[in-house]
Structure formats: C-alpha cells, structure tokens
Protein backbone atom coordinates (compact mmCIF):
# COMPACT_ATOMS: atom_id res chain seq x y z
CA UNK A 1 101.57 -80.91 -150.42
CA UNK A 2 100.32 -77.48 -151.60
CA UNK A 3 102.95 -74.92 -150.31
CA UNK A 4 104.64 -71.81 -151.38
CA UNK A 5 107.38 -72.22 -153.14
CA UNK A 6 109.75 -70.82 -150.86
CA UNK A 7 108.67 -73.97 -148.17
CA UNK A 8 108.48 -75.96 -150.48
CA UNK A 9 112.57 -75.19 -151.30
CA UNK A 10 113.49 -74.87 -148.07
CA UNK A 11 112.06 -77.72 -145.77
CA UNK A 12 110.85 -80.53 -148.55
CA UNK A 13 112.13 -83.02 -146.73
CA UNK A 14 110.35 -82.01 -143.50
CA UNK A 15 107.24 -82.27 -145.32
CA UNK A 16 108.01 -85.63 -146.94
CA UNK A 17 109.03 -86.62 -143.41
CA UNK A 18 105.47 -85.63 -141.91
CA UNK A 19 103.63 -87.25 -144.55
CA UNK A 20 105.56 -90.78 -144.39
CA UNK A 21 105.10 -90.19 -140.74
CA UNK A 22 101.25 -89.85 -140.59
CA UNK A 23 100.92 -92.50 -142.90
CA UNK A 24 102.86 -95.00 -140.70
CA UNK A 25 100.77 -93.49 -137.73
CA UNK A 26 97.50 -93.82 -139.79
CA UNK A 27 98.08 -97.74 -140.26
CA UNK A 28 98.78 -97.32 -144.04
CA UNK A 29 102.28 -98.87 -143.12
CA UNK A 30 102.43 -101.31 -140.36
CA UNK A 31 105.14 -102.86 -138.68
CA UNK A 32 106.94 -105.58 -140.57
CA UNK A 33 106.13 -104.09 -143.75
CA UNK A 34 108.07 -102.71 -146.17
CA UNK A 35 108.35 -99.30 -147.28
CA UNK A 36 108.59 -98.43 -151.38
CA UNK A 37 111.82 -97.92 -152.30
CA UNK A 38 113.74 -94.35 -152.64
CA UNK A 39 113.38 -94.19 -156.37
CA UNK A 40 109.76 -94.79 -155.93
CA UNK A 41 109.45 -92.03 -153.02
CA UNK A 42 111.77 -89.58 -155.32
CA UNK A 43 109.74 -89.83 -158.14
CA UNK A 44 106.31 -89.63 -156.01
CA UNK A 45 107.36 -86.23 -154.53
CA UNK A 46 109.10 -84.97 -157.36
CA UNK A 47 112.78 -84.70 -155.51
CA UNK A 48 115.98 -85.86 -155.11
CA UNK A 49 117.21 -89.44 -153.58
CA UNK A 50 119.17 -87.25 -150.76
CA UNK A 51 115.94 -85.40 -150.00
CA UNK A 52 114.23 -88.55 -149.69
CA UNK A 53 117.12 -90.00 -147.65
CA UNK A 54 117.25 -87.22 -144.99
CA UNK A 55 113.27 -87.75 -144.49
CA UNK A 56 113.78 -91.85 -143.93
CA UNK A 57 116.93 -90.56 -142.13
CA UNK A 58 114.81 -88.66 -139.47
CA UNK A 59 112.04 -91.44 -139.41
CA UNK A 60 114.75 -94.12 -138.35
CA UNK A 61 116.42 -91.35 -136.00
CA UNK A 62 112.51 -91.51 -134.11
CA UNK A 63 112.65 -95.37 -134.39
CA UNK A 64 109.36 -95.34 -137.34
CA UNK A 65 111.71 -97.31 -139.43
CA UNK A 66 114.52 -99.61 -140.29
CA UNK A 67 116.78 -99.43 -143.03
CA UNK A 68 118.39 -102.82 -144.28
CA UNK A 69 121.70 -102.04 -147.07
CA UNK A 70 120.53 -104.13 -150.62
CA UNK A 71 117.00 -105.01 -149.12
CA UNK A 72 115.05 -101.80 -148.09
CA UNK A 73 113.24 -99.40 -145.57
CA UNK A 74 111.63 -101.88 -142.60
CA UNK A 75 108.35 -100.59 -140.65
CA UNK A 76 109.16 -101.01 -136.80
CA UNK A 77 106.80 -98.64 -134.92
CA UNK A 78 103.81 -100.65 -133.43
CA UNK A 79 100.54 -98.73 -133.27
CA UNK A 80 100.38 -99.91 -129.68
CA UNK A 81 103.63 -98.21 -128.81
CA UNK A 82 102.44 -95.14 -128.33
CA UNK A 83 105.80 -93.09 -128.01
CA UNK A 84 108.64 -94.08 -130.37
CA UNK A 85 112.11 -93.26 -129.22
CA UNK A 86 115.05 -94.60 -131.01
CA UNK A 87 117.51 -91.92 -130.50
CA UNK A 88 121.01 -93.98 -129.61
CA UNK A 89 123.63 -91.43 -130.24
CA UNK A 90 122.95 -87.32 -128.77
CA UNK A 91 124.53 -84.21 -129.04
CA UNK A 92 124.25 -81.09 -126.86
CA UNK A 93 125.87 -78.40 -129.70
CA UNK A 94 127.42 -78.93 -132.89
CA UNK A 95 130.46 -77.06 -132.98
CA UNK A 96 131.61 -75.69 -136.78
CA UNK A 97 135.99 -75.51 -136.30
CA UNK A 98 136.98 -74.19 -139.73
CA UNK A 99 140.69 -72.60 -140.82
CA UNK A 100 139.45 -69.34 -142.22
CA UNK A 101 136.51 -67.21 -142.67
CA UNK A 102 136.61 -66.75 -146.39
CA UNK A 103 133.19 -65.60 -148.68
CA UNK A 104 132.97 -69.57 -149.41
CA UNK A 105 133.30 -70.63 -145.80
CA UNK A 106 130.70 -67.63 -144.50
CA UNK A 107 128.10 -69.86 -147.56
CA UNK A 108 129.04 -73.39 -145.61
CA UNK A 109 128.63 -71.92 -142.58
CA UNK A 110 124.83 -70.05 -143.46
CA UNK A 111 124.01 -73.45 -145.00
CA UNK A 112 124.91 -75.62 -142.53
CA UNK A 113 123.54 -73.80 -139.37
CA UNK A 114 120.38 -73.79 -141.63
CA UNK A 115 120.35 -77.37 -141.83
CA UNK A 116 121.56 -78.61 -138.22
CA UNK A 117 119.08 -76.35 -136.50
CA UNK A 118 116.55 -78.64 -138.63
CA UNK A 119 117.91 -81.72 -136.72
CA UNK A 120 117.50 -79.61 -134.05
CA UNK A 121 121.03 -78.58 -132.88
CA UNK A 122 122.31 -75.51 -131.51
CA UNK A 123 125.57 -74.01 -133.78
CA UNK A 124 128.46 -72.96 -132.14
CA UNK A 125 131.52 -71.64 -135.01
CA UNK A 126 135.08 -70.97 -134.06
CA UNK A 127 138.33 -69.50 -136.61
CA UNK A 128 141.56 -70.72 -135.90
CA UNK A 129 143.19 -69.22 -138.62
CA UNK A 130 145.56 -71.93 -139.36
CA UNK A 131 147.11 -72.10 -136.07
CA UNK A 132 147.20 -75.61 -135.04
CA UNK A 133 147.57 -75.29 -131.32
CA UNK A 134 144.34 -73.56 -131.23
CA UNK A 135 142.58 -76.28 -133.66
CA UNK A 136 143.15 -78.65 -131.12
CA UNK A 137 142.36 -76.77 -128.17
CA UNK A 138 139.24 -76.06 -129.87
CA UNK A 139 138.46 -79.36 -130.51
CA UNK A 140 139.14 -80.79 -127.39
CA UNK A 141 136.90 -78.49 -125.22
CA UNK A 142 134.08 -79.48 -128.13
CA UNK A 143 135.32 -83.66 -127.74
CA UNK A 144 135.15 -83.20 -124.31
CA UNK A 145 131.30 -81.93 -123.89
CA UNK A 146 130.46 -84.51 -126.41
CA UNK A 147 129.41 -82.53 -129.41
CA UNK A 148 128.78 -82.88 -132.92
CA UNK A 149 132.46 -81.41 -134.17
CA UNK A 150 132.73 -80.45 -138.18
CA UNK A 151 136.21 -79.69 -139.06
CA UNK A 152 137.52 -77.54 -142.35
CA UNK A 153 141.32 -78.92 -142.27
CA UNK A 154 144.02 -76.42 -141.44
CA UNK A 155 146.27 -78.05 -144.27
CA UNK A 156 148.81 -78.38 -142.12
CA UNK A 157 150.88 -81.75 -140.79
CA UNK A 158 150.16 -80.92 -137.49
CA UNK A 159 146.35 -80.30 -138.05
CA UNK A 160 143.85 -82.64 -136.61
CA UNK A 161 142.82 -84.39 -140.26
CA UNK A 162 146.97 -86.00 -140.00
CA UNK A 163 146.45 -87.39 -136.76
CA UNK A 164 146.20 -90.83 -137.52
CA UNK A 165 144.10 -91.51 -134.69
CA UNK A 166 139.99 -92.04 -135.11
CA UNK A 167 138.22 -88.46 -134.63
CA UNK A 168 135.34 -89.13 -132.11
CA UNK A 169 131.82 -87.49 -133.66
CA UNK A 170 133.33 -85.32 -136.15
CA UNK A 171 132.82 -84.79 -139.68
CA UNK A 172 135.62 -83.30 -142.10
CA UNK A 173 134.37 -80.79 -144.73
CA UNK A 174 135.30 -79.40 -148.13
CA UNK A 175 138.65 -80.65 -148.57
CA UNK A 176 139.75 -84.64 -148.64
CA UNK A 177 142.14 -85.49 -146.40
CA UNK A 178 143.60 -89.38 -147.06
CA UNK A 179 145.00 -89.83 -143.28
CA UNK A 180 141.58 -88.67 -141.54
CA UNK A 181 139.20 -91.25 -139.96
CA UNK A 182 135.87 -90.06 -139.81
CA UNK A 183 133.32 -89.44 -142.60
CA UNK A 184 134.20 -86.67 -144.62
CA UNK A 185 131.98 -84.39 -146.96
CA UNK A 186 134.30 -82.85 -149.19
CA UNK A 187 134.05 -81.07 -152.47
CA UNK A 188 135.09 -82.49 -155.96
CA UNK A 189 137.90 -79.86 -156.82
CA UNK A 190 139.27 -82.35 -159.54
CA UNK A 191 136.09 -82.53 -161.52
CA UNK A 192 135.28 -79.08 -160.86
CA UNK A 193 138.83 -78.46 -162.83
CA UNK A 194 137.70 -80.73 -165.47
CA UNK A 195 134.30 -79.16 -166.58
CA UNK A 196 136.47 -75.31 -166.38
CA UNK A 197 138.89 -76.79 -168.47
CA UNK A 198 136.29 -78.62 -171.06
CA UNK A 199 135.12 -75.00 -171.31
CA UNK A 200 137.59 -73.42 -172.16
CA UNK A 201 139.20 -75.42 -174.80
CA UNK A 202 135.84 -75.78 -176.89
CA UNK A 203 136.23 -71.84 -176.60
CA UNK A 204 139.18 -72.53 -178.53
CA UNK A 205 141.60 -71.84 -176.35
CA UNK A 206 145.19 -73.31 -176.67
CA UNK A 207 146.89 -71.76 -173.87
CA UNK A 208 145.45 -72.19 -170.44
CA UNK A 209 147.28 -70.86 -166.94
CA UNK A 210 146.14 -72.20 -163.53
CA UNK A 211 146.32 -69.97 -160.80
CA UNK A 212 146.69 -71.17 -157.34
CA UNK A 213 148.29 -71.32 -153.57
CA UNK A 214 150.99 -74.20 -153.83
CA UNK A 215 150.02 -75.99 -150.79
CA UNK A 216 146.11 -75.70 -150.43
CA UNK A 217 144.59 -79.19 -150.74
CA UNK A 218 142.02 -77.43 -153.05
CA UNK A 219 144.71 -76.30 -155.40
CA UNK A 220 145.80 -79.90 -155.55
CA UNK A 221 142.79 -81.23 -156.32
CA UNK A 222 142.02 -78.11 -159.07
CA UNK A 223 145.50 -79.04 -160.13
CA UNK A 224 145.21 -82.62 -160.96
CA UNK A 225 141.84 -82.11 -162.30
CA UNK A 226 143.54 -79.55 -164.63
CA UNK A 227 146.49 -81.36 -165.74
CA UNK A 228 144.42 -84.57 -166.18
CA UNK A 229 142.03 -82.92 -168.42
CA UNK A 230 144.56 -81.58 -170.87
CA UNK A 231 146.14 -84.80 -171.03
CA UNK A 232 143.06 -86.43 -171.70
CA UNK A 233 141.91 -84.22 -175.20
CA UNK A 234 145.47 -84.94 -176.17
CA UNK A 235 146.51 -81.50 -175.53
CA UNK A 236 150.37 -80.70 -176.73
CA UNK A 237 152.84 -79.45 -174.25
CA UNK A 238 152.66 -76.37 -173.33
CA UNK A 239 148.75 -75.94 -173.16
CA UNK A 240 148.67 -75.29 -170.03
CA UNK A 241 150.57 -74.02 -167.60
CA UNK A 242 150.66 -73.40 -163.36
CA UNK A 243 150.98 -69.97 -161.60
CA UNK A 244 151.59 -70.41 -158.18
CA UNK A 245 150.21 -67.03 -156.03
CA UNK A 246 149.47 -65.48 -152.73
CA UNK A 247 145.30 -65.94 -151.85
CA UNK A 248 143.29 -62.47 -152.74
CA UNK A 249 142.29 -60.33 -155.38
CA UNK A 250 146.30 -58.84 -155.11
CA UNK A 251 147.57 -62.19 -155.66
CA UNK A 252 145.30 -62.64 -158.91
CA UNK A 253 146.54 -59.69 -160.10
CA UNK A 254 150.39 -60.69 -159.42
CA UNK A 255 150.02 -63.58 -161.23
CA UNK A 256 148.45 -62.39 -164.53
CA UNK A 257 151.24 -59.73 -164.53
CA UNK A 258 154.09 -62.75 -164.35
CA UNK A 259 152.00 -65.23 -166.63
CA UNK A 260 152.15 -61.95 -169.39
CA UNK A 261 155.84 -61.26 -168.86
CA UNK A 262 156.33 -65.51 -169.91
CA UNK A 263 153.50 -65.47 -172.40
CA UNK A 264 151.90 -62.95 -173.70
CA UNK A 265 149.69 -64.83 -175.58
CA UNK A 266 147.96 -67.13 -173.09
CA UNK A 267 144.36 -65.76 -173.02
CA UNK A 268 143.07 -68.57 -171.03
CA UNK A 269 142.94 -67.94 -167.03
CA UNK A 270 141.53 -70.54 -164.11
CA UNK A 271 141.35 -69.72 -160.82
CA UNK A 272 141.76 -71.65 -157.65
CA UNK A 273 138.98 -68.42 -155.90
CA UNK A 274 137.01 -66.09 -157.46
CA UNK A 275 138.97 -63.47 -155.02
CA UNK A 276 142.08 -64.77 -157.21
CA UNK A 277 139.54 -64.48 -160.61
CA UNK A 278 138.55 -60.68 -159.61
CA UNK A 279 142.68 -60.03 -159.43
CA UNK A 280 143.12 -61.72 -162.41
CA UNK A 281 140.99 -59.77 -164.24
CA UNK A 282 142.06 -55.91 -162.31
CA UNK A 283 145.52 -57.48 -164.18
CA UNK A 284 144.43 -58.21 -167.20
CA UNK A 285 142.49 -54.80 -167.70
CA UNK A 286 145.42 -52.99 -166.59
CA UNK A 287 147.34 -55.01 -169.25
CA UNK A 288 144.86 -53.72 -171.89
CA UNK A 289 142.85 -57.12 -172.03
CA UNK A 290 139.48 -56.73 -171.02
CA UNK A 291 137.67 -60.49 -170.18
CA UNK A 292 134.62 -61.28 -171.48
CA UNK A 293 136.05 -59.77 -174.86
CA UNK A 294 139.56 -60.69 -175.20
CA UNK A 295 140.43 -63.38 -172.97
CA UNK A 296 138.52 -65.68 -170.61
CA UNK A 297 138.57 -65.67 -166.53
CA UNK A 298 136.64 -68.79 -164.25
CA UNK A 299 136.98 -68.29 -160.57
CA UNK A 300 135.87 -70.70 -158.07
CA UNK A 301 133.23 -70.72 -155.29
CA UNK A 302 130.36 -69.35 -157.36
CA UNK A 303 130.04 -66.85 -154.50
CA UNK A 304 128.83 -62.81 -154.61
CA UNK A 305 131.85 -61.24 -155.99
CA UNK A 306 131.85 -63.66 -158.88
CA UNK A 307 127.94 -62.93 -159.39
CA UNK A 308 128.67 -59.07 -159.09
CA UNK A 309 131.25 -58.88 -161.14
CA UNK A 310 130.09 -61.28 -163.77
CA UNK A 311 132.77 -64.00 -163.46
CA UNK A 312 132.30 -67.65 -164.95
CA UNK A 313 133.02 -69.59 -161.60
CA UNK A 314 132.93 -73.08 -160.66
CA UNK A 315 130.06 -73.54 -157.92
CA UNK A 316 131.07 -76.14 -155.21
CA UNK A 317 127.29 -76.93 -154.45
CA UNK A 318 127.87 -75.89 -150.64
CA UNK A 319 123.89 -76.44 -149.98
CA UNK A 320 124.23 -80.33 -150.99
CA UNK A 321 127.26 -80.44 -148.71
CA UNK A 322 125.53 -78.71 -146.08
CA UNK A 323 122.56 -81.95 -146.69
CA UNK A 324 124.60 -84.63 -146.94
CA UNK A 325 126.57 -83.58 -143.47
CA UNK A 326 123.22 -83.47 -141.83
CA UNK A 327 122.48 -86.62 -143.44
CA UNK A 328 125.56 -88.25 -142.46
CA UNK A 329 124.81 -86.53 -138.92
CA UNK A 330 121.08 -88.20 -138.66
CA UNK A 331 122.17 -91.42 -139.71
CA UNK A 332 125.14 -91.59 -136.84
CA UNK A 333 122.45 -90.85 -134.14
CA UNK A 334 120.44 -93.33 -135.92
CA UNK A 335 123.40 -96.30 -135.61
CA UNK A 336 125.30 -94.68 -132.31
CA UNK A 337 128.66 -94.63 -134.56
CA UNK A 338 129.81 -92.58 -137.38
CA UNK A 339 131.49 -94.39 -140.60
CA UNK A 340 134.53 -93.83 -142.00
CA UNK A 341 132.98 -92.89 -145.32
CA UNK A 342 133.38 -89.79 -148.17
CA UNK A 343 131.37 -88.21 -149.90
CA UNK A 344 131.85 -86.32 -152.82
CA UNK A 345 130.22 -83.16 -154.20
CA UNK A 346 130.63 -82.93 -157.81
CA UNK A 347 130.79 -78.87 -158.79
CA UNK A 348 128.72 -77.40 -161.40
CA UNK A 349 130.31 -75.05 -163.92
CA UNK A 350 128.09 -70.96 -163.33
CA UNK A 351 128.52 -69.81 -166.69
CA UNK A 352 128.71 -65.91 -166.57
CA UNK A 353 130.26 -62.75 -168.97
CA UNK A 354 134.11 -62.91 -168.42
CA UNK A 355 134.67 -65.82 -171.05
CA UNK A 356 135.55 -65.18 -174.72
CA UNK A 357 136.02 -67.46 -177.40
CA UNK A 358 139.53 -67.36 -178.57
CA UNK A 359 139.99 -65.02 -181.13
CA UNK A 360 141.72 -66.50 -184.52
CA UNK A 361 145.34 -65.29 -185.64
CA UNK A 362 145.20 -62.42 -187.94
C-alpha cells in the first residue's frame, strides 16, 4: 500500500476496501468463510477500528460480505456470481439542513461533503437560520424525493429533533437531542468541558467562569460537563461560576466586562465558541489582563480564529463525525433501515498560548 501520504490520509479506507476486495475476488476468501476480525484488520493496516469499519461497511453495501453482531464478518460473494449487487436502501442527494452557518458548521459541512461524495452522493446544504417553518419545509421537499437528510437541530420546541414522530432517512448531528428518533452523531460537549476544566485547575486556578448562550444544547452539555467536573475534584463553592452571553466575539467581550465588575479576581475563562474566547480576550486586554500571561482563555471548536489567534480550544473532532455519519449512512443502505442509535464524539483538548498558570498571591 505504498502511497503518498496525503492518499494515504485522505482515502485509507478506500484502499483497505480495494485490497479486501481483490482478495475476496482472487479466491483468498471464499464464500462461507470468515473474515479476521477488525482488531486484526486495524492492526494489519496500521488504522483505526472506524477506518476498518467503513471499508467492511462498503464491502457489505456491494453484497462481498456479511456482518453477524458477537460472531464476525461472513464471505457471501460466489466467484461464479459474477456481478455482486446488494444495495437495499438508495439515495438520489443527501441534503445537509443545518440552523446556522457558523466557522464550526462551514468545518462539518467541508468534511462531510468530502466524505458522502466517497459513498458516492451528490451534497445539497440549506440555512434556516433558526426559523422552524422553513426547517420543515426544507425537510419535507428533501423526505419527499427520498434523500439522505442530516439535520443540525434548530434548538427550538418546534424544531424537527421534538417531533416525537420517527424521522425517515435522516441523521441528527452535533448536538443530542433526547426526543429525536433516528441515529444521531453528536459531539461530547460534557467531556469536552471536563478535560478544559482538568486544565485549568492543575494550572492552579481557583476561580473559573463559563461563558455561554443560556439555551444552546451545546451550552448545556459544556455546562454540566463543567459543573460536574468541579464537583468531582471537590472544588469549594464558588470555584466556578456561569456567564450567560449573546453568541460572537461582542458577546465574549460583554461578559468578561460583567464577570470583572463581580470578581475581579477570577482569572480563569471557558468558552462555549472560540468567537466568544476571541471576545473574551479583546475584554480582558482592554481590562489590562493580557491571556497567555495573566489569565487563561479556552474557546471551543478548535477552528481558524482560535489557531490564528493562539487560543487553547476544545476541538470537537468534526472529521470523525463526518466518518461515523457516512458510516452510519453505508450501513443503512446495507440493512434498508436506519437505527435509532448515538454516537458520541469525545473532544480533544488543542493546547495553544492564551493559558497561564495562576499566578500565587503576593
């Protein structure tokens, strides 16, 4: 499997796909025997178990194989059948319905039209901007030509995640929504909280302010995440505290001027967007704290503005979101039905410049 690297990154599991494939075709693997098992294939091509998954996923999508749950992969494809075809469930588009077009939705949306046009599927993307009645419109017109429909929730009562009712060939993204019924790919805020918070207290820090929209379901995850955290080092009362604030870089900066009028001494800052991290710090400069040296920012999204500006930020792992919907997509057309299933990303903590250790009393 000699490629350059940037294949290599980029379409692994394509390869690992065509080489399981000819070696099924060459007779290596014949029908009713059994394939090795994914830790076996993972550790053979030097990847990870959902890499390896999406290539089995394809080869059962062409009818090559058979998964069984607790016994294994299944060789099905006769040598004398000379075209396999095994495709039970189709799609003409898939259509990408999201809330906003934020910097961390534009990195879903890149990723994800990379890895549906793998399946192959054309990408069609509409913003609703929180407006229900459009949502659904949207999503009927895509319901009604029978496509592939992934859904970022409004957050709203009214959106299509509180329904109640089953959605038909749709996938839910980013954010966990308990009424929804469909499989849903959604991002680990809570843990993401966790690790920020870890951070910062072995910095030292003893104060720590949360600053977030009220009502986003992110913020409630980031929220519980943050509150459990602090309650789980023993953390007296008072440690940390939550700043409710308008989205954007102006909102950031609102916020660290109302958290310094309460307590000036909180040094500490986490923040439900790195738009909301870049305000922060504007405030906190303007306040005469610069981060990095006297206090200690984390943003969330791990997206260009965090890199450019050098802001710690928690990095929701959009590219294994992006795999494990067209995972969850390949197996569906596999079976002819989606599950009612989530999956969780866990967040990795990008540790940049704007974090100090906490500076001792004098």
């Amino acid at each position: 499997m000699a490629q350059d690297q940037v294949d290599v990154n980029r379409y692994l599991y394509e390869q690992i796909y065509s080489e399981l494939k000819g070696e099924i075709l060459s007779g290596k693997y014949r029908k009713g025997d059994w394939f090795p098992p994914e830790r076996v294939l993972k550790d053979r091509f030097g990847t990870t178990h959902l890499t390896v998954r999406n290539a089995l996923a394809k080869l059962v999508l062409e009818g090559y194989i058979e998964r069984y749950s607790g016994k294994g992969t299944l060789v099905i494809y006769s040598r004398e059948r000379t075209a396999p075809s095994r495709r039970t469930l189709r799609f003409p588009y898939a259509h990408l319905i999201f809330a906003r077009l934020d910097e961390a939705n534009a990195q879903i949306l890149e990723r994800l039209e990379e890895e549906l046009r793998k399946v192959p599927l054309p990408v069609r993307f509409s913003c609703h901007r929180g407006d229900v009645l459009i949502e659904q419109s949207i999503y009927r017109e895509a319901e009604a030509a029978g496509a592939l429909t992934i859904i970022e929730p409004a957050g709203s009562q009214d959106s299509l995640a509180h329904a109640g009712a089953p959605l038909r060939n749709t996938i839910v993204i980013r954010s966990a929504d308990p009424y929804v019924k469909c499989p849903q790919v959604v991002v680990d805020d809570t843990e993401g909280a966790r690790k920020a918070v870890r951070y910062l207290l072995d910095l030292g820090h003893g104060r720590i302010a949360l600053l977030a929209p009220a009502f986003s379901s992110a913020s409630t995850g980031m929220r519980q995440g943050f509150e459990e955290e602090l309650a789980s080092r023993g953390m007296p009362p008072g440690t940390g505290s939550f700043e409710s604030c308008a989205p954007g870089i102006d909102g950031g900066a609102i916020a660290i001027r109302r958290i310094r009028e309460r307590d000036a001494k909180c040094r500490a800052f986490l923040c439900a967007s790195d738009e909301t991290a870049a305000g922060a710090a504007r405030g906190l400069r303007e306040s005469g704290l610069l981060p990095g040296a006297d206090c200690a920012v984390i943003g969330c999204g791990n997206t260009r503005l965090a890199l450019g500006m050098a802001i710690t930020s928690i990095d929701p792992c959009y590219d294994r979101l992006a795999e494990r919907v067209m995972t969850t997509t390949l197996e569906a057309m596999s079976r002819g039905a989606f599950d009612d299933d989530v999956f969780l990303i866990t967040p990795e903590l990008c540790i940049r410049e704007s974090c100090a250790r906490m500076k001792p009393s004098p």
